[in-house]
Structures are given as C-alpha cells and as structure tokens.
C-alpha atoms as a PDB file:
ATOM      1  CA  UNK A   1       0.000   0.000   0.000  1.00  0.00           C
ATOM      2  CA  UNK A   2       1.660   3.328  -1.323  1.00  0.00           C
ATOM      3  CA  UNK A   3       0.540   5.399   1.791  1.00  0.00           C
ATOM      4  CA  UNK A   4       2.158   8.677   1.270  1.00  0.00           C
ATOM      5  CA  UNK A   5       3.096  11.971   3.986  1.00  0.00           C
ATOM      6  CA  UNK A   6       0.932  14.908   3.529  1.00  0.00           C
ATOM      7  CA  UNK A   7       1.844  16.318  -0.111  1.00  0.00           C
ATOM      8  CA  UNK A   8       0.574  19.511   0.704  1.00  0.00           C
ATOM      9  CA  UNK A   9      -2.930  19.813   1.544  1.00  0.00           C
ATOM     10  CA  UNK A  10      -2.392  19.131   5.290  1.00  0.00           C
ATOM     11  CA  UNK A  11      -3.568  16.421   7.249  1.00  0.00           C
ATOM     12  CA  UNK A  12      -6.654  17.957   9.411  1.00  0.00           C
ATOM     13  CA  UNK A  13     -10.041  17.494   8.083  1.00  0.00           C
ATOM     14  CA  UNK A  14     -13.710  17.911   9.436  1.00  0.00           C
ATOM     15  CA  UNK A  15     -16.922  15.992   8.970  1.00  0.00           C
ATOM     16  CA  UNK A  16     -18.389  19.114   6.475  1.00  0.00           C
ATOM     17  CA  UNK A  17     -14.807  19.450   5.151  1.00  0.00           C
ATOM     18  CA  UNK A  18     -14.730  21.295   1.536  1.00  0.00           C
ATOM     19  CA  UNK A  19     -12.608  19.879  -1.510  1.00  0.00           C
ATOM     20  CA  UNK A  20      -9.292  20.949  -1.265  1.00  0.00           C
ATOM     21  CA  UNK A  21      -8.845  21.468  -5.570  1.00  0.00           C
ATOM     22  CA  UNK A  22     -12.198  22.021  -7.517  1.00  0.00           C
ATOM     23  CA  UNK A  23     -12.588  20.593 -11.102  1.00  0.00           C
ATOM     24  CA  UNK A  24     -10.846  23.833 -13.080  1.00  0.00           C
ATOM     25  CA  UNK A  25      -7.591  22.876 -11.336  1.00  0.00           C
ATOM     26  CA  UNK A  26      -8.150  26.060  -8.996  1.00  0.00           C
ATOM     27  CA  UNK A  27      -6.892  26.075  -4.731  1.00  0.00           C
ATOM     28  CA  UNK A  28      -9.874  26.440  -2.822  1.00  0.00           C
ATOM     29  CA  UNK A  29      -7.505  27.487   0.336  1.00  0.00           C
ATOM     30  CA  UNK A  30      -9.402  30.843   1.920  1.00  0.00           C
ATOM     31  CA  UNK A  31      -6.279  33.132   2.672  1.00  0.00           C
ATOM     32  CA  UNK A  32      -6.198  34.741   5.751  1.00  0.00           C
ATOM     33  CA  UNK A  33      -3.927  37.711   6.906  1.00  0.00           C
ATOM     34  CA  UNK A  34      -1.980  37.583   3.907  1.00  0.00           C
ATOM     35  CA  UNK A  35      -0.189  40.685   3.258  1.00  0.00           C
ATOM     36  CA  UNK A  36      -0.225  43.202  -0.177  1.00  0.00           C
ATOM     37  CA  UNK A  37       2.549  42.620  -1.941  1.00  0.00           C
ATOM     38  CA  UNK A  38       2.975  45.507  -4.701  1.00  0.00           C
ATOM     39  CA  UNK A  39       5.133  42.628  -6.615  1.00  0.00           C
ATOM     40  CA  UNK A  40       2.593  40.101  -7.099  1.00  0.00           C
ATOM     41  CA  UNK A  41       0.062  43.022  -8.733  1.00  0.00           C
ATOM     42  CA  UNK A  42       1.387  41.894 -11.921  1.00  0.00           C
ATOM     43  CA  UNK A  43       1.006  37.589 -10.897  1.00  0.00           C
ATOM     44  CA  UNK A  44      -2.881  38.670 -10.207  1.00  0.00           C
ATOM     45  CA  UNK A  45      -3.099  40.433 -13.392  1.00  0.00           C
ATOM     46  CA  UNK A  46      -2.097  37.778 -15.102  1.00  0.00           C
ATOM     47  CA  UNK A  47      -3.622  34.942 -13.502  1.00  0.00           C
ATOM     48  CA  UNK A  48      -7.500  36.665 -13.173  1.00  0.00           C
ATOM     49  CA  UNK A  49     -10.327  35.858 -16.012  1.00  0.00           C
ATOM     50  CA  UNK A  50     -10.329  37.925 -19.643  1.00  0.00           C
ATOM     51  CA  UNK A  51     -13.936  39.149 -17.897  1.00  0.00           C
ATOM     52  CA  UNK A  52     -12.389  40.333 -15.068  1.00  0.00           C
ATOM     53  CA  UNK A  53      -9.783  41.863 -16.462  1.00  0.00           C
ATOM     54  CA  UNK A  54     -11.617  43.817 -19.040  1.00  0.00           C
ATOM     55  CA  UNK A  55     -13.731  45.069 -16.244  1.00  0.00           C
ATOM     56  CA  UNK A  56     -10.765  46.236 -13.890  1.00  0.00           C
ATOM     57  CA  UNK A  57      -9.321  47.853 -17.400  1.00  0.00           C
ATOM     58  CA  UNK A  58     -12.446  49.954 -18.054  1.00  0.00           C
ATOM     59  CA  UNK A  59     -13.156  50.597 -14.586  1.00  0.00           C
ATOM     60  CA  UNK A  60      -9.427  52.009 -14.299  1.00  0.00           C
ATOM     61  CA  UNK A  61      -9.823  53.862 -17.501  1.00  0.00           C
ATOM     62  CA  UNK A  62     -13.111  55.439 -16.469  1.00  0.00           C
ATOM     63  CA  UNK A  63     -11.809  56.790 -12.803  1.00  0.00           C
ATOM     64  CA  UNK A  64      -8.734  58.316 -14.359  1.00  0.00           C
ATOM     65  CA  UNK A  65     -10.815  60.575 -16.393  1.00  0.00           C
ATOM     66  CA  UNK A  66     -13.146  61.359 -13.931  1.00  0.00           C
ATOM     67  CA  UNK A  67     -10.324  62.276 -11.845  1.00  0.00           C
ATOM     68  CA  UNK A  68      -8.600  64.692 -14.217  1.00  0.00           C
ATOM     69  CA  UNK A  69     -11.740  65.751 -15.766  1.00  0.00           C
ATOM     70  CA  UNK A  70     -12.677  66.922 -11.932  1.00  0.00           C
ATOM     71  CA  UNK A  71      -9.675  68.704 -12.030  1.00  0.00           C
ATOM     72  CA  UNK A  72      -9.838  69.990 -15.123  1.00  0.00           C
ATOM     73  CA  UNK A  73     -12.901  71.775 -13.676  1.00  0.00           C
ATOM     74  CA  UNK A  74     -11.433  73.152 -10.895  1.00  0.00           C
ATOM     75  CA  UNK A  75      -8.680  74.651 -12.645  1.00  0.00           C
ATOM     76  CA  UNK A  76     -10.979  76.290 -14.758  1.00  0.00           C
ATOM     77  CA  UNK A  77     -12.573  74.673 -17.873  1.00  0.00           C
ATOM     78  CA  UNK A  78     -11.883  78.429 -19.772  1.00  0.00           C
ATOM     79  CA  UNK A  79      -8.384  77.100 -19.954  1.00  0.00           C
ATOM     80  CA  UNK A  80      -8.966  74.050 -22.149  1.00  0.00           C
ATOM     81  CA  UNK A  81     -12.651  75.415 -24.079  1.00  0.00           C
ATOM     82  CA  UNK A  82     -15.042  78.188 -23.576  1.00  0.00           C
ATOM     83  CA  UNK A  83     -17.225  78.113 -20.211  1.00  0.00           C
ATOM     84  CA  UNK A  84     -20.529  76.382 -21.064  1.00  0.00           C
ATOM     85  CA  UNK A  85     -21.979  77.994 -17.711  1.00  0.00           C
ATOM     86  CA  UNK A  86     -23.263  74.641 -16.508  1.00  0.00           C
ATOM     87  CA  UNK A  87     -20.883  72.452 -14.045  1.00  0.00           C
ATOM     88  CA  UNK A  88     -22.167  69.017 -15.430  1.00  0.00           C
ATOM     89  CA  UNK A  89     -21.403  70.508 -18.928  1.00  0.00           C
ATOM     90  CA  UNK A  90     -17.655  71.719 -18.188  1.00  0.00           C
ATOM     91  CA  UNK A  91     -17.147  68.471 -16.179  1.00  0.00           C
ATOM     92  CA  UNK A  92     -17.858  66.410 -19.002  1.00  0.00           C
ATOM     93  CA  UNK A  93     -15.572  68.699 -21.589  1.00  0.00           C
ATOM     94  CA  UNK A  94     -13.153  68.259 -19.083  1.00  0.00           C
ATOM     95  CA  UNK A  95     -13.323  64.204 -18.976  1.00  0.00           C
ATOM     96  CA  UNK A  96     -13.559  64.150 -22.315  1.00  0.00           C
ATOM     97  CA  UNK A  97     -10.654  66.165 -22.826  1.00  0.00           C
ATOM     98  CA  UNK A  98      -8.972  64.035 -20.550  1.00  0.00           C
ATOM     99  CA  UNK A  99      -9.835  60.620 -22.764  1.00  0.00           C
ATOM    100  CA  UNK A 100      -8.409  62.415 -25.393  1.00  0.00           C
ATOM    101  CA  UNK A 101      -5.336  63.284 -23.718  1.00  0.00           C
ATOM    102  CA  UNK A 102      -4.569  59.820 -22.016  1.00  0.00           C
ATOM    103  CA  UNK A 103      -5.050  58.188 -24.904  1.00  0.00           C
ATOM    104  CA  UNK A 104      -3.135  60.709 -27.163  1.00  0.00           C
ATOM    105  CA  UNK A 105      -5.560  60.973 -29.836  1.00  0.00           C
ATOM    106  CA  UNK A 106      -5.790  64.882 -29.292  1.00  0.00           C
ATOM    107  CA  UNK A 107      -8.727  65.903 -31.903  1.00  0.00           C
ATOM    108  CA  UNK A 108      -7.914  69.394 -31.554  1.00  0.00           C
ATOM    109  CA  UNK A 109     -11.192  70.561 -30.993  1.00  0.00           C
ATOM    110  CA  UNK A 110     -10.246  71.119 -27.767  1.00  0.00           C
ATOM    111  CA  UNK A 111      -7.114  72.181 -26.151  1.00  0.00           C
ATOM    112  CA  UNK A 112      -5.220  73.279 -23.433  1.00  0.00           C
ATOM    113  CA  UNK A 113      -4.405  77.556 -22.881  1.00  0.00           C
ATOM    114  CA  UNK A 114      -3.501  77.895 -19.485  1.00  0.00           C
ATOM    115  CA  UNK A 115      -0.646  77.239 -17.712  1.00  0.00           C
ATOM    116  CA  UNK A 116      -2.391  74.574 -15.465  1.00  0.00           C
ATOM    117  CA  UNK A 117      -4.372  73.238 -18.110  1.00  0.00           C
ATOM    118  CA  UNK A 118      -1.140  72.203 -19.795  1.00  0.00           C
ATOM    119  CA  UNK A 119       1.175  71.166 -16.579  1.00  0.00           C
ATOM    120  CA  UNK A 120      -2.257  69.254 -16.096  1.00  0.00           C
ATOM    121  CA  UNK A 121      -2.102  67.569 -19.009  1.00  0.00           C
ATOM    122  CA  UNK A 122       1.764  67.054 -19.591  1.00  0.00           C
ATOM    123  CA  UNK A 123       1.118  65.196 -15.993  1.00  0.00           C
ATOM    124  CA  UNK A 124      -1.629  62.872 -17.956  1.00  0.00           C
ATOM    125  CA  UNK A 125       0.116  62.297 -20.936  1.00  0.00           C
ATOM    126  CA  UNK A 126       2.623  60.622 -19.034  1.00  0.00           C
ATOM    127  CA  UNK A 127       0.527  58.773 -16.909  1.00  0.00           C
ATOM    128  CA  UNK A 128      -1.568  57.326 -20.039  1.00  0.00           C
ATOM    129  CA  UNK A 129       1.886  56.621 -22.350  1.00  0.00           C
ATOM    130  CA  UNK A 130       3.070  54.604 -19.110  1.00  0.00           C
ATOM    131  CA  UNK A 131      -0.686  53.170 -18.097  1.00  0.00           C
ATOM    132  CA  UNK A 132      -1.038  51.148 -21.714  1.00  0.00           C
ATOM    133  CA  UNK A 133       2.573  50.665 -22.227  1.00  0.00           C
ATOM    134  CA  UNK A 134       1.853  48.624 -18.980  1.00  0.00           C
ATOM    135  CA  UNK A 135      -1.695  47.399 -20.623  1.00  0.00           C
ATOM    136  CA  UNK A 136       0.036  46.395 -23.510  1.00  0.00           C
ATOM    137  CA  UNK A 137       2.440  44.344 -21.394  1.00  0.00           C
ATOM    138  CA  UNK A 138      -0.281  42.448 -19.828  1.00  0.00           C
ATOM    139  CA  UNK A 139      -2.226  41.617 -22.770  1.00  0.00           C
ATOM    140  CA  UNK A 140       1.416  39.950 -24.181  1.00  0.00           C
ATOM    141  CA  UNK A 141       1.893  38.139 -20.695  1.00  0.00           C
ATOM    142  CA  UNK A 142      -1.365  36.735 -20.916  1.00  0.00           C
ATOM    143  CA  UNK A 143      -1.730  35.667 -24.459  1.00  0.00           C
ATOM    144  CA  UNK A 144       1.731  34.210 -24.078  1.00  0.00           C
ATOM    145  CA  UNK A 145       1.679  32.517 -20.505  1.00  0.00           C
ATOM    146  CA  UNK A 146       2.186  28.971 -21.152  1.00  0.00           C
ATOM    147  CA  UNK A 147      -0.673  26.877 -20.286  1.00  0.00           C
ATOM    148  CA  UNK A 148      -2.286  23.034 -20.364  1.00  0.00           C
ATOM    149  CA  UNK A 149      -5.095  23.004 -21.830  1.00  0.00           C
ATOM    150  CA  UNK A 150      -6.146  19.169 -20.862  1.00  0.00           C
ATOM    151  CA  UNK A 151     -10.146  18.326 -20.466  1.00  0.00           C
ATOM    152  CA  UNK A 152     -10.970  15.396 -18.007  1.00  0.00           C
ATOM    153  CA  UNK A 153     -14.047  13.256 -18.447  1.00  0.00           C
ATOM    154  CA  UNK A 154     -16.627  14.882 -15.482  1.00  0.00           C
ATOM    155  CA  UNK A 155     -16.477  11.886 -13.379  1.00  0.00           C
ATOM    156  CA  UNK A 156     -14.264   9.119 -12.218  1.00  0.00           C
ATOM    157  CA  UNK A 157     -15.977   5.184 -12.918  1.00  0.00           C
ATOM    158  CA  UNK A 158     -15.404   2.391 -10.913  1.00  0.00           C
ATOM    159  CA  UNK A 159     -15.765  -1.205 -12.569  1.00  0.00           C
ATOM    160  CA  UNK A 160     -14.887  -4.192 -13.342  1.00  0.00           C
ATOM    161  CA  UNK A 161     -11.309  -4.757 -15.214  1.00  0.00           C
ATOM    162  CA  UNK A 162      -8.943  -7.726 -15.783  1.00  0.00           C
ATOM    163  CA  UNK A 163     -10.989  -9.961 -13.337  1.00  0.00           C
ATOM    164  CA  UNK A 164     -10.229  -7.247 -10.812  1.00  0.00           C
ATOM    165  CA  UNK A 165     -12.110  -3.681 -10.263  1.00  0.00           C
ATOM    166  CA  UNK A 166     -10.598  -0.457 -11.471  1.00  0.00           C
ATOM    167  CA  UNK A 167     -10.488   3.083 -11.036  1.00  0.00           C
ATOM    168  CA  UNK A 168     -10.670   4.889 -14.133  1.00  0.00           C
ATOM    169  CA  UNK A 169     -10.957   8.744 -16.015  1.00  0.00           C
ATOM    170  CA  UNK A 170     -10.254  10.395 -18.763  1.00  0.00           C
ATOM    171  CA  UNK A 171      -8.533  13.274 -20.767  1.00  0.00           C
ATOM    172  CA  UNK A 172      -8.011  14.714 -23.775  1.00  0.00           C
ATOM    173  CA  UNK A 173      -6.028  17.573 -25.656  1.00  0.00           C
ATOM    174  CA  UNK A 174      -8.297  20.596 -25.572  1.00  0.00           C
ATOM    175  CA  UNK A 175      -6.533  21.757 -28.479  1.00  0.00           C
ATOM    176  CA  UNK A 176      -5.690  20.026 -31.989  1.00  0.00           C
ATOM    177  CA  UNK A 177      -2.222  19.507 -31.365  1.00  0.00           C
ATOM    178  CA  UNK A 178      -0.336  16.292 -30.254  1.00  0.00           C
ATOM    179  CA  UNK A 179       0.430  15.774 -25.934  1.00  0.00           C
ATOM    180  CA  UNK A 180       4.281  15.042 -26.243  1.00  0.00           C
ATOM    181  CA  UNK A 181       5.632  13.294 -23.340  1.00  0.00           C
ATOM    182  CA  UNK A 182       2.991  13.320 -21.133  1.00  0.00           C
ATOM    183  CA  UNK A 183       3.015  11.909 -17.498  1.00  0.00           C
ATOM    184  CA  UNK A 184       0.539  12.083 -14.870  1.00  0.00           C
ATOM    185  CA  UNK A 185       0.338  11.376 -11.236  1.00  0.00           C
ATOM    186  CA  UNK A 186      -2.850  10.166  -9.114  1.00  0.00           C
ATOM    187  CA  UNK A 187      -2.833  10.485  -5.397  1.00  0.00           C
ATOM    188  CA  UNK A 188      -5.960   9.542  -3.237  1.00  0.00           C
ATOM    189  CA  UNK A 189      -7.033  11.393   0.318  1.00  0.00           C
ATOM    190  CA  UNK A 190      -9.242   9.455   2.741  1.00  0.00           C
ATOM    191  CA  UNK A 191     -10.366  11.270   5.430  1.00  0.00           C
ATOM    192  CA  UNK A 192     -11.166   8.830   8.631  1.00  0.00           C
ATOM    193  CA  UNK A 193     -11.924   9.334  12.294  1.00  0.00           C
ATOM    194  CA  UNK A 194      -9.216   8.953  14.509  1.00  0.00           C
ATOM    195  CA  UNK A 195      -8.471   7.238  18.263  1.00  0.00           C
ATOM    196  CA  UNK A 196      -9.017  11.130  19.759  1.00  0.00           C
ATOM    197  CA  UNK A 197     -12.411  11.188  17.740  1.00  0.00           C
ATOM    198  CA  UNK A 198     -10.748  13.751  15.157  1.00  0.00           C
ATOM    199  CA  UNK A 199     -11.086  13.572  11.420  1.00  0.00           C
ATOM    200  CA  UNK A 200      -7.721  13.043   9.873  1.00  0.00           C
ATOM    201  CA  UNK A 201      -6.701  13.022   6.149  1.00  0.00           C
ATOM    202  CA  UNK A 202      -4.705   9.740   4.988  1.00  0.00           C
ATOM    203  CA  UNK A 203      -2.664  10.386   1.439  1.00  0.00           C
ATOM    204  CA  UNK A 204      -2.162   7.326  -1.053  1.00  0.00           C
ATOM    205  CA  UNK A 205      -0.431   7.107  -4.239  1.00  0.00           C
ATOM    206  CA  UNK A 206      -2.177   5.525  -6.828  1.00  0.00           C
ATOM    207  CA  UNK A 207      -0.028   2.671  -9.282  1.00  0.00           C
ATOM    208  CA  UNK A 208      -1.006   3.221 -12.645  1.00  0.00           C
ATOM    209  CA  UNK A 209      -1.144   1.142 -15.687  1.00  0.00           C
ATOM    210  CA  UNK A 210       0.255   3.602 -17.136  1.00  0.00           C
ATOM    211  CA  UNK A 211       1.996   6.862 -15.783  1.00  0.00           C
ATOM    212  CA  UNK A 212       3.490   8.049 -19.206  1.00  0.00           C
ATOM    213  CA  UNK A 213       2.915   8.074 -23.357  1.00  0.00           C
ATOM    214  CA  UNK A 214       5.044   9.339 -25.481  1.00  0.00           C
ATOM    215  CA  UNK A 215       2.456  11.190 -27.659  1.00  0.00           C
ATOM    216  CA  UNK A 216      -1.359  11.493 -27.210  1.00  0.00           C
ATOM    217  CA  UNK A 217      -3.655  12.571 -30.626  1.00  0.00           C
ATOM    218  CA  UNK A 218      -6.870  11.027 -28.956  1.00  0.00           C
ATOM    219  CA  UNK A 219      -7.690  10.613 -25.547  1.00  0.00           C
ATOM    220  CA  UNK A 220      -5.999   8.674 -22.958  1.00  0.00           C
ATOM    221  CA  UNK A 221      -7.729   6.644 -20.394  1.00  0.00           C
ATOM    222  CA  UNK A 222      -6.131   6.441 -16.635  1.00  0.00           C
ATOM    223  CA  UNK A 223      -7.131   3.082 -15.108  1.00  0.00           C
ATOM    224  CA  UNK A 224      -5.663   2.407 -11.414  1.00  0.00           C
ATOM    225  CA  UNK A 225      -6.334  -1.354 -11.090  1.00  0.00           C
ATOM    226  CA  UNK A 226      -7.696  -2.617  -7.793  1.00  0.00           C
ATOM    227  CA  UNK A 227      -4.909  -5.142  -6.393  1.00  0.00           C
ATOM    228  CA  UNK A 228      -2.836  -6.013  -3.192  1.00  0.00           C
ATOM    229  CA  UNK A 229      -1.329  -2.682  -3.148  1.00  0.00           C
ATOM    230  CA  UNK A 230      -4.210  -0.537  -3.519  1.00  0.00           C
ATOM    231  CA  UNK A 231      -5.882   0.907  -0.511  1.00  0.00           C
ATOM    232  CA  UNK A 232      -9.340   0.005  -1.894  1.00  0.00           C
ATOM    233  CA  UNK A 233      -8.247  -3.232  -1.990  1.00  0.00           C
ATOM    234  CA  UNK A 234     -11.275  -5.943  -0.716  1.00  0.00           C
ATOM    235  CA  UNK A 235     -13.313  -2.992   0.040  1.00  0.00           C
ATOM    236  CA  UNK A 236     -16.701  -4.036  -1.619  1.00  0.00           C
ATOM    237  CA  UNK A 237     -18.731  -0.863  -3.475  1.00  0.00           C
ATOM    238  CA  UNK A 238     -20.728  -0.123  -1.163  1.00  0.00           C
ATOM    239  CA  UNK A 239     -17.678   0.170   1.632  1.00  0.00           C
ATOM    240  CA  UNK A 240     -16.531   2.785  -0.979  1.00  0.00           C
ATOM    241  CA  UNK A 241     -19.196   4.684  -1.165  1.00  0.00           C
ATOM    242  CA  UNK A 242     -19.251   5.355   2.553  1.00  0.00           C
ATOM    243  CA  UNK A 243     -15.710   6.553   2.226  1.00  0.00           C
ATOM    244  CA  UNK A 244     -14.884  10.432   2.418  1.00  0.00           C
ATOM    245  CA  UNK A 245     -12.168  10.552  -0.765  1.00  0.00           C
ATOM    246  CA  UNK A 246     -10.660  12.857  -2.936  1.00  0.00           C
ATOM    247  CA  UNK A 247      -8.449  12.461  -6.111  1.00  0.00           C
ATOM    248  CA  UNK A 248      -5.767  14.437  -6.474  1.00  0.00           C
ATOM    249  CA  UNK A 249      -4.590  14.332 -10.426  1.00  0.00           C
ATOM    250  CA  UNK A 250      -1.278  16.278 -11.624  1.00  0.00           C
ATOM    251  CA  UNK A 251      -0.783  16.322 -15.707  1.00  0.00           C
ATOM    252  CA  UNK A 252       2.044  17.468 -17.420  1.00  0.00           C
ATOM    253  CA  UNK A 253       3.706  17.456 -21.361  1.00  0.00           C
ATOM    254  CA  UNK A 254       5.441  19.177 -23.498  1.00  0.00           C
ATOM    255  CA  UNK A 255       3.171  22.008 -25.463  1.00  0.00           C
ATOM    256  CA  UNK A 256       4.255  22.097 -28.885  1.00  0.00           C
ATOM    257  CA  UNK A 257       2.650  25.856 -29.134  1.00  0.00           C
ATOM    258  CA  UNK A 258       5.165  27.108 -26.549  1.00  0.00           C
ATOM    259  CA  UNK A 259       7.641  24.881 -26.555  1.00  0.00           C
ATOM    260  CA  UNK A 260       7.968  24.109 -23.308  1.00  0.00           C
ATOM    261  CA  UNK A 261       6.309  21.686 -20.476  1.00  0.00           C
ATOM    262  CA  UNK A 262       3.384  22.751 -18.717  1.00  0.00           C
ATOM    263  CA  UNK A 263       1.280  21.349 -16.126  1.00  0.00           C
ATOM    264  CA  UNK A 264      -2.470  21.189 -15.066  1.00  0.00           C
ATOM    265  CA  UNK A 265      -4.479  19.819 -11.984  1.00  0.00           C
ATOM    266  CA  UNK A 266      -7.879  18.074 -11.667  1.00  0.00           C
ATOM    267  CA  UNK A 267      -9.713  16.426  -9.159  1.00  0.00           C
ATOM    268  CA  UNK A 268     -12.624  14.498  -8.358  1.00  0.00           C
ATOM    269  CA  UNK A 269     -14.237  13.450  -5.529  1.00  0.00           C
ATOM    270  CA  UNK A 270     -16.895  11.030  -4.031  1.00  0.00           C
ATOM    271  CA  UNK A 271     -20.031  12.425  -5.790  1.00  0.00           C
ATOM    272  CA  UNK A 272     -17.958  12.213  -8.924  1.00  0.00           C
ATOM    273  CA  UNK A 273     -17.770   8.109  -8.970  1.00  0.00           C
ATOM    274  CA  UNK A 274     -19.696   6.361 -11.195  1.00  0.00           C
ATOM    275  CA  UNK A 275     -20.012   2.456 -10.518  1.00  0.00           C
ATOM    276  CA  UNK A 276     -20.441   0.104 -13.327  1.00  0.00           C
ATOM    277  CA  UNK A 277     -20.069   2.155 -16.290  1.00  0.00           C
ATOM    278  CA  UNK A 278     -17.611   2.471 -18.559  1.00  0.00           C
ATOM    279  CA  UNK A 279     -16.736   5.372 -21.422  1.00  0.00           C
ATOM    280  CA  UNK A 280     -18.078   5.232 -24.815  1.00  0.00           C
ATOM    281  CA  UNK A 281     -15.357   5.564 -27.945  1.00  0.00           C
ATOM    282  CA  UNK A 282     -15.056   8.837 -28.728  1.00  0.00           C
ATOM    283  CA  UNK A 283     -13.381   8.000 -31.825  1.00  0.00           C
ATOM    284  CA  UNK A 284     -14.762   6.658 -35.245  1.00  0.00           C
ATOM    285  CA  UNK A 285     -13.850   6.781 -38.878  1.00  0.00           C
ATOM    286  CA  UNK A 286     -14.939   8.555 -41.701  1.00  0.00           C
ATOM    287  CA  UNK A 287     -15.842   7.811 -44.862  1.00  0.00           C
ATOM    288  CA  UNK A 288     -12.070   8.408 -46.128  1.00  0.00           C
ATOM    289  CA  UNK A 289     -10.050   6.692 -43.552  1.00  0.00           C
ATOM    290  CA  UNK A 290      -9.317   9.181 -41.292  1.00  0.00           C
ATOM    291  CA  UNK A 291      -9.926   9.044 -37.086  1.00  0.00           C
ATOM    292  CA  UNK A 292     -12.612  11.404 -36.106  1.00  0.00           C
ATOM    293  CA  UNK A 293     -12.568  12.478 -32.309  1.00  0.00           C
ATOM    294  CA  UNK A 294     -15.752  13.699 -30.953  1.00  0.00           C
ATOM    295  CA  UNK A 295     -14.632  16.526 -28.493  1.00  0.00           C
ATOM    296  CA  UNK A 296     -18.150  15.874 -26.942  1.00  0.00           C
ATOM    297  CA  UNK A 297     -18.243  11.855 -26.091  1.00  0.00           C
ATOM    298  CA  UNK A 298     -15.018  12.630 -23.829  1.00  0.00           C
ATOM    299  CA  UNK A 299     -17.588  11.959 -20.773  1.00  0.00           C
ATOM    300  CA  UNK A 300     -20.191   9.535 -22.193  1.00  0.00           C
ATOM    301  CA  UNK A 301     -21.169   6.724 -20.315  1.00  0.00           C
ATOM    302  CA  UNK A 302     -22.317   3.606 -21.345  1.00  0.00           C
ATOM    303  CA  UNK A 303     -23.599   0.613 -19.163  1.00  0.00           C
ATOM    304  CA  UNK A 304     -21.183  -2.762 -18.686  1.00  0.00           C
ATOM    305  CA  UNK A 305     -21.947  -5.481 -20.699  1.00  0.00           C
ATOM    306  CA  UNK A 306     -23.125  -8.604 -18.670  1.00  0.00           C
END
C-alpha cells in the first residue's frame, strides 16, 4: 500500500470538510492575513479571467478621467474650451478632454491655454503613455503565458477490469495539437476518524497502468487497477461509497505551441464516482479513412456489458 506523507494539503479534516482542488484545477484554500505585496500586482493580473480583467481595465480607464476631468474643472474649464456655464457641462468637456489626452488621440477641438491646463495635461500624458505601455504588457503576458489546456471526463468510474475492479478517467487535448511526453500522477485522500475522535486526512499514491505516453492525438484513459497494493483493496462498493475521498490528479507534457512543459491539476471526488459504467469511444472513422474524435463523447457513459 503506497501510503504517502501529507503532499501539501495538510492532514486535518472535518466531517463538512470542503474539496481541497475544484474541477478547473483552482486552490480552494481561503487566505487569511496575507499581506499586499505591490510585486505580485502583476502575478494577479495575469492569472485573473479575460472578464475580469476587461472590467478592472475599463473601470481604471473610467476613474482616471473622472479624476482629471474633476480637475480639469477646478482649474478652470476656460483654460482648455469656452465656459458652457453649466458644471455638469464643463465636467464632461473636461473628462472628455482628458480621454483624449490619455489616450493621445488629441482631436484638436479642444485644447489646453492655461498654464495649469497644460502642466495638467503634460502630468496625464505621461501617466496614459506609461498606463497602456503597462496594458500592452499584460495583454502579451497573458496571451503568451504557457498553459495546459487538458479536459478530463466529469467523473471518475469504478468497474470491473482484468478480473479485478478499477479506477478509471479520462482526458483529452483541448486543443488540436499532439500531448508530447505526457506523465501524470494520481494520489488519493481518505479522510477517517481517529483514536481522539478527530477527522484526519490519509494520502495514497495511486499505481497506474500507465503513468506516461510518449504522444497522445486522442484521448488517454487512466485506469488504477484494484490489487494487493491498492488501498481500496477488498473494500466491496458499497464500503466505498461510505468513504470520504478525494483524487488528487497532476498532468504534465510538453506544449508544442510554446515549446515548453506545462502542467495542469484536476480532481474528483466522491459524488464524482460512477459504478459500473464504462466510457463510450469517442473515436470513429470517416468515410475516407481518417480518425474522427468527438470533443463531446469525452464523458459519455455507457452501461457494462453482462
């Protein structure tokens, strides 16, 4: 039995006790007390949805003007066009002026005079060439970041293999290129009740029929088989299901599109295990020869054949 020390992920548990990696890959560890680091702006930047960061972009964009189109208006609005008489009316010359300004399109229908008016804007000018120079930076780091891009089927089976039982899932290449060198690792977490009446996390590395393949084009099916030196070993399916698990899956291969290895991690957990099912072929042939993979069959279940 390959019982393992605590990989990470800490041995306390409770009865209620959330998963510790939800099925994008993604820490659910709350943070506490963690301090602002001005370094790790850019990590977050990079690492937060396109939505998101969109949002933060526009919202950003918008308060800038606002600010300097405020101050526009308190330097005097006569400096940059002629006084409308109406504050709303100025303020919004003002921000607009400022869009112009930050973003160095500069229409000339309005421009600053005044002395202020153009310290003002020298100030903005600035701030805008070094705000999208930054943008622009971001946009790069995030199109480029190296990433998996691996789908696993949406649950884990259990059934009957070689005579024995078996654990088994699924992935596939999210993308049309070929998975060179991939390996992947399976541990299992069973959380139990100890002497002290605490619940207390066990870690078990999973043997694999196979750990490693030199280049996936298809889909690849993990199968743990069921045998002395599994931990689920005797335990009938209905012992199972009374278990509190989690799988813990780490993938990693070489990603032809940046030309490096890159990694990704899954997991599934008790209400993800199906019993006595197995996955349909997501693969047939066409009418010229050639393999056709159905990108939606990666998950279909079929029932075992008596």
């Amino acid at each position: 039995m390959n019982k393992i020390k605590d990989p990470g992920f800490g041995y306390a548990s409770k009865i209620n006790a959330k998963r510790l990696v939800n099925q994008k890959g993604e820490s659910t560890i709350i943070h506490l007390n963690k301090k602002f680091n001005f370094q790790d702006t850019y990590t977050y930047l990079i690492q937060i949805s396109w939505p998101k960061f969109f949002l933060l972009v526009f919202c950003s964009y918008l308060l800038i003007n606002i600010i300097f189109g405020i101050i526009y208006t308190l330097v005097g609005i006569e400096e940059i066009t002629t006084l409308s008489g109406n504050t709303f009316k100025d303020f919004l010359n003002g921000f607009f002026f400022s869009a112009q300004t930050i973003t160095t399109v500069g229409y000339g229908g309005i421009s600053p005079h005044g002395l202020l008016a153009n310290i003002v804007s020298s100030f903005e000018a600035l701030i805008g060439l070094l705000t999208f120079s930054f943008i622009t930076g971001l946009l790069y780091g995030r199109f480029s970041k190296p990433n998996a891009s691996i789908r696993f089927s949406k649950n884990i089976i259990f059934r009957n293999f070689n005579d024995r039982k078996a654990l088994m899932f699924r992935l596939m290449n999210n993308r049309t290129s070929i998975m060179i060198d991939s390996e992947i690792s399976l541990t299992m977490s069973i959380t139990k009740i100890t002497t002290n009446n605490k619940h207390e996390r066990e870690f078990y590395r999973l043997n694999l029929e196979m750990n490693a393949i030199k280049y996936l084009s298809t889909t690849w099916t993990i199968v743990h088989e069921i045998d002395e030196e599994s931990p689920l070993f005797n335990l009938s399916e209905s012992e199972i299901k009374k278990l509190d698990i989690e799988f813990y899956i780490l993938a990693q291969y070489h990603e032809e599109s940046f030309s490096q290895k890159v990694y990704q991690i899954h997991s599934y957990t008790q209400e993800d295990l199906e019993y006595n099912v197995k996955f349909a072929s997501p693969t047939s042939f066409n009418n010229d020869g050639f393999v056709e993979l159905d990108h939606e069959k990666l998950s279909t279940l079929t029932a075992m054949e008596d």
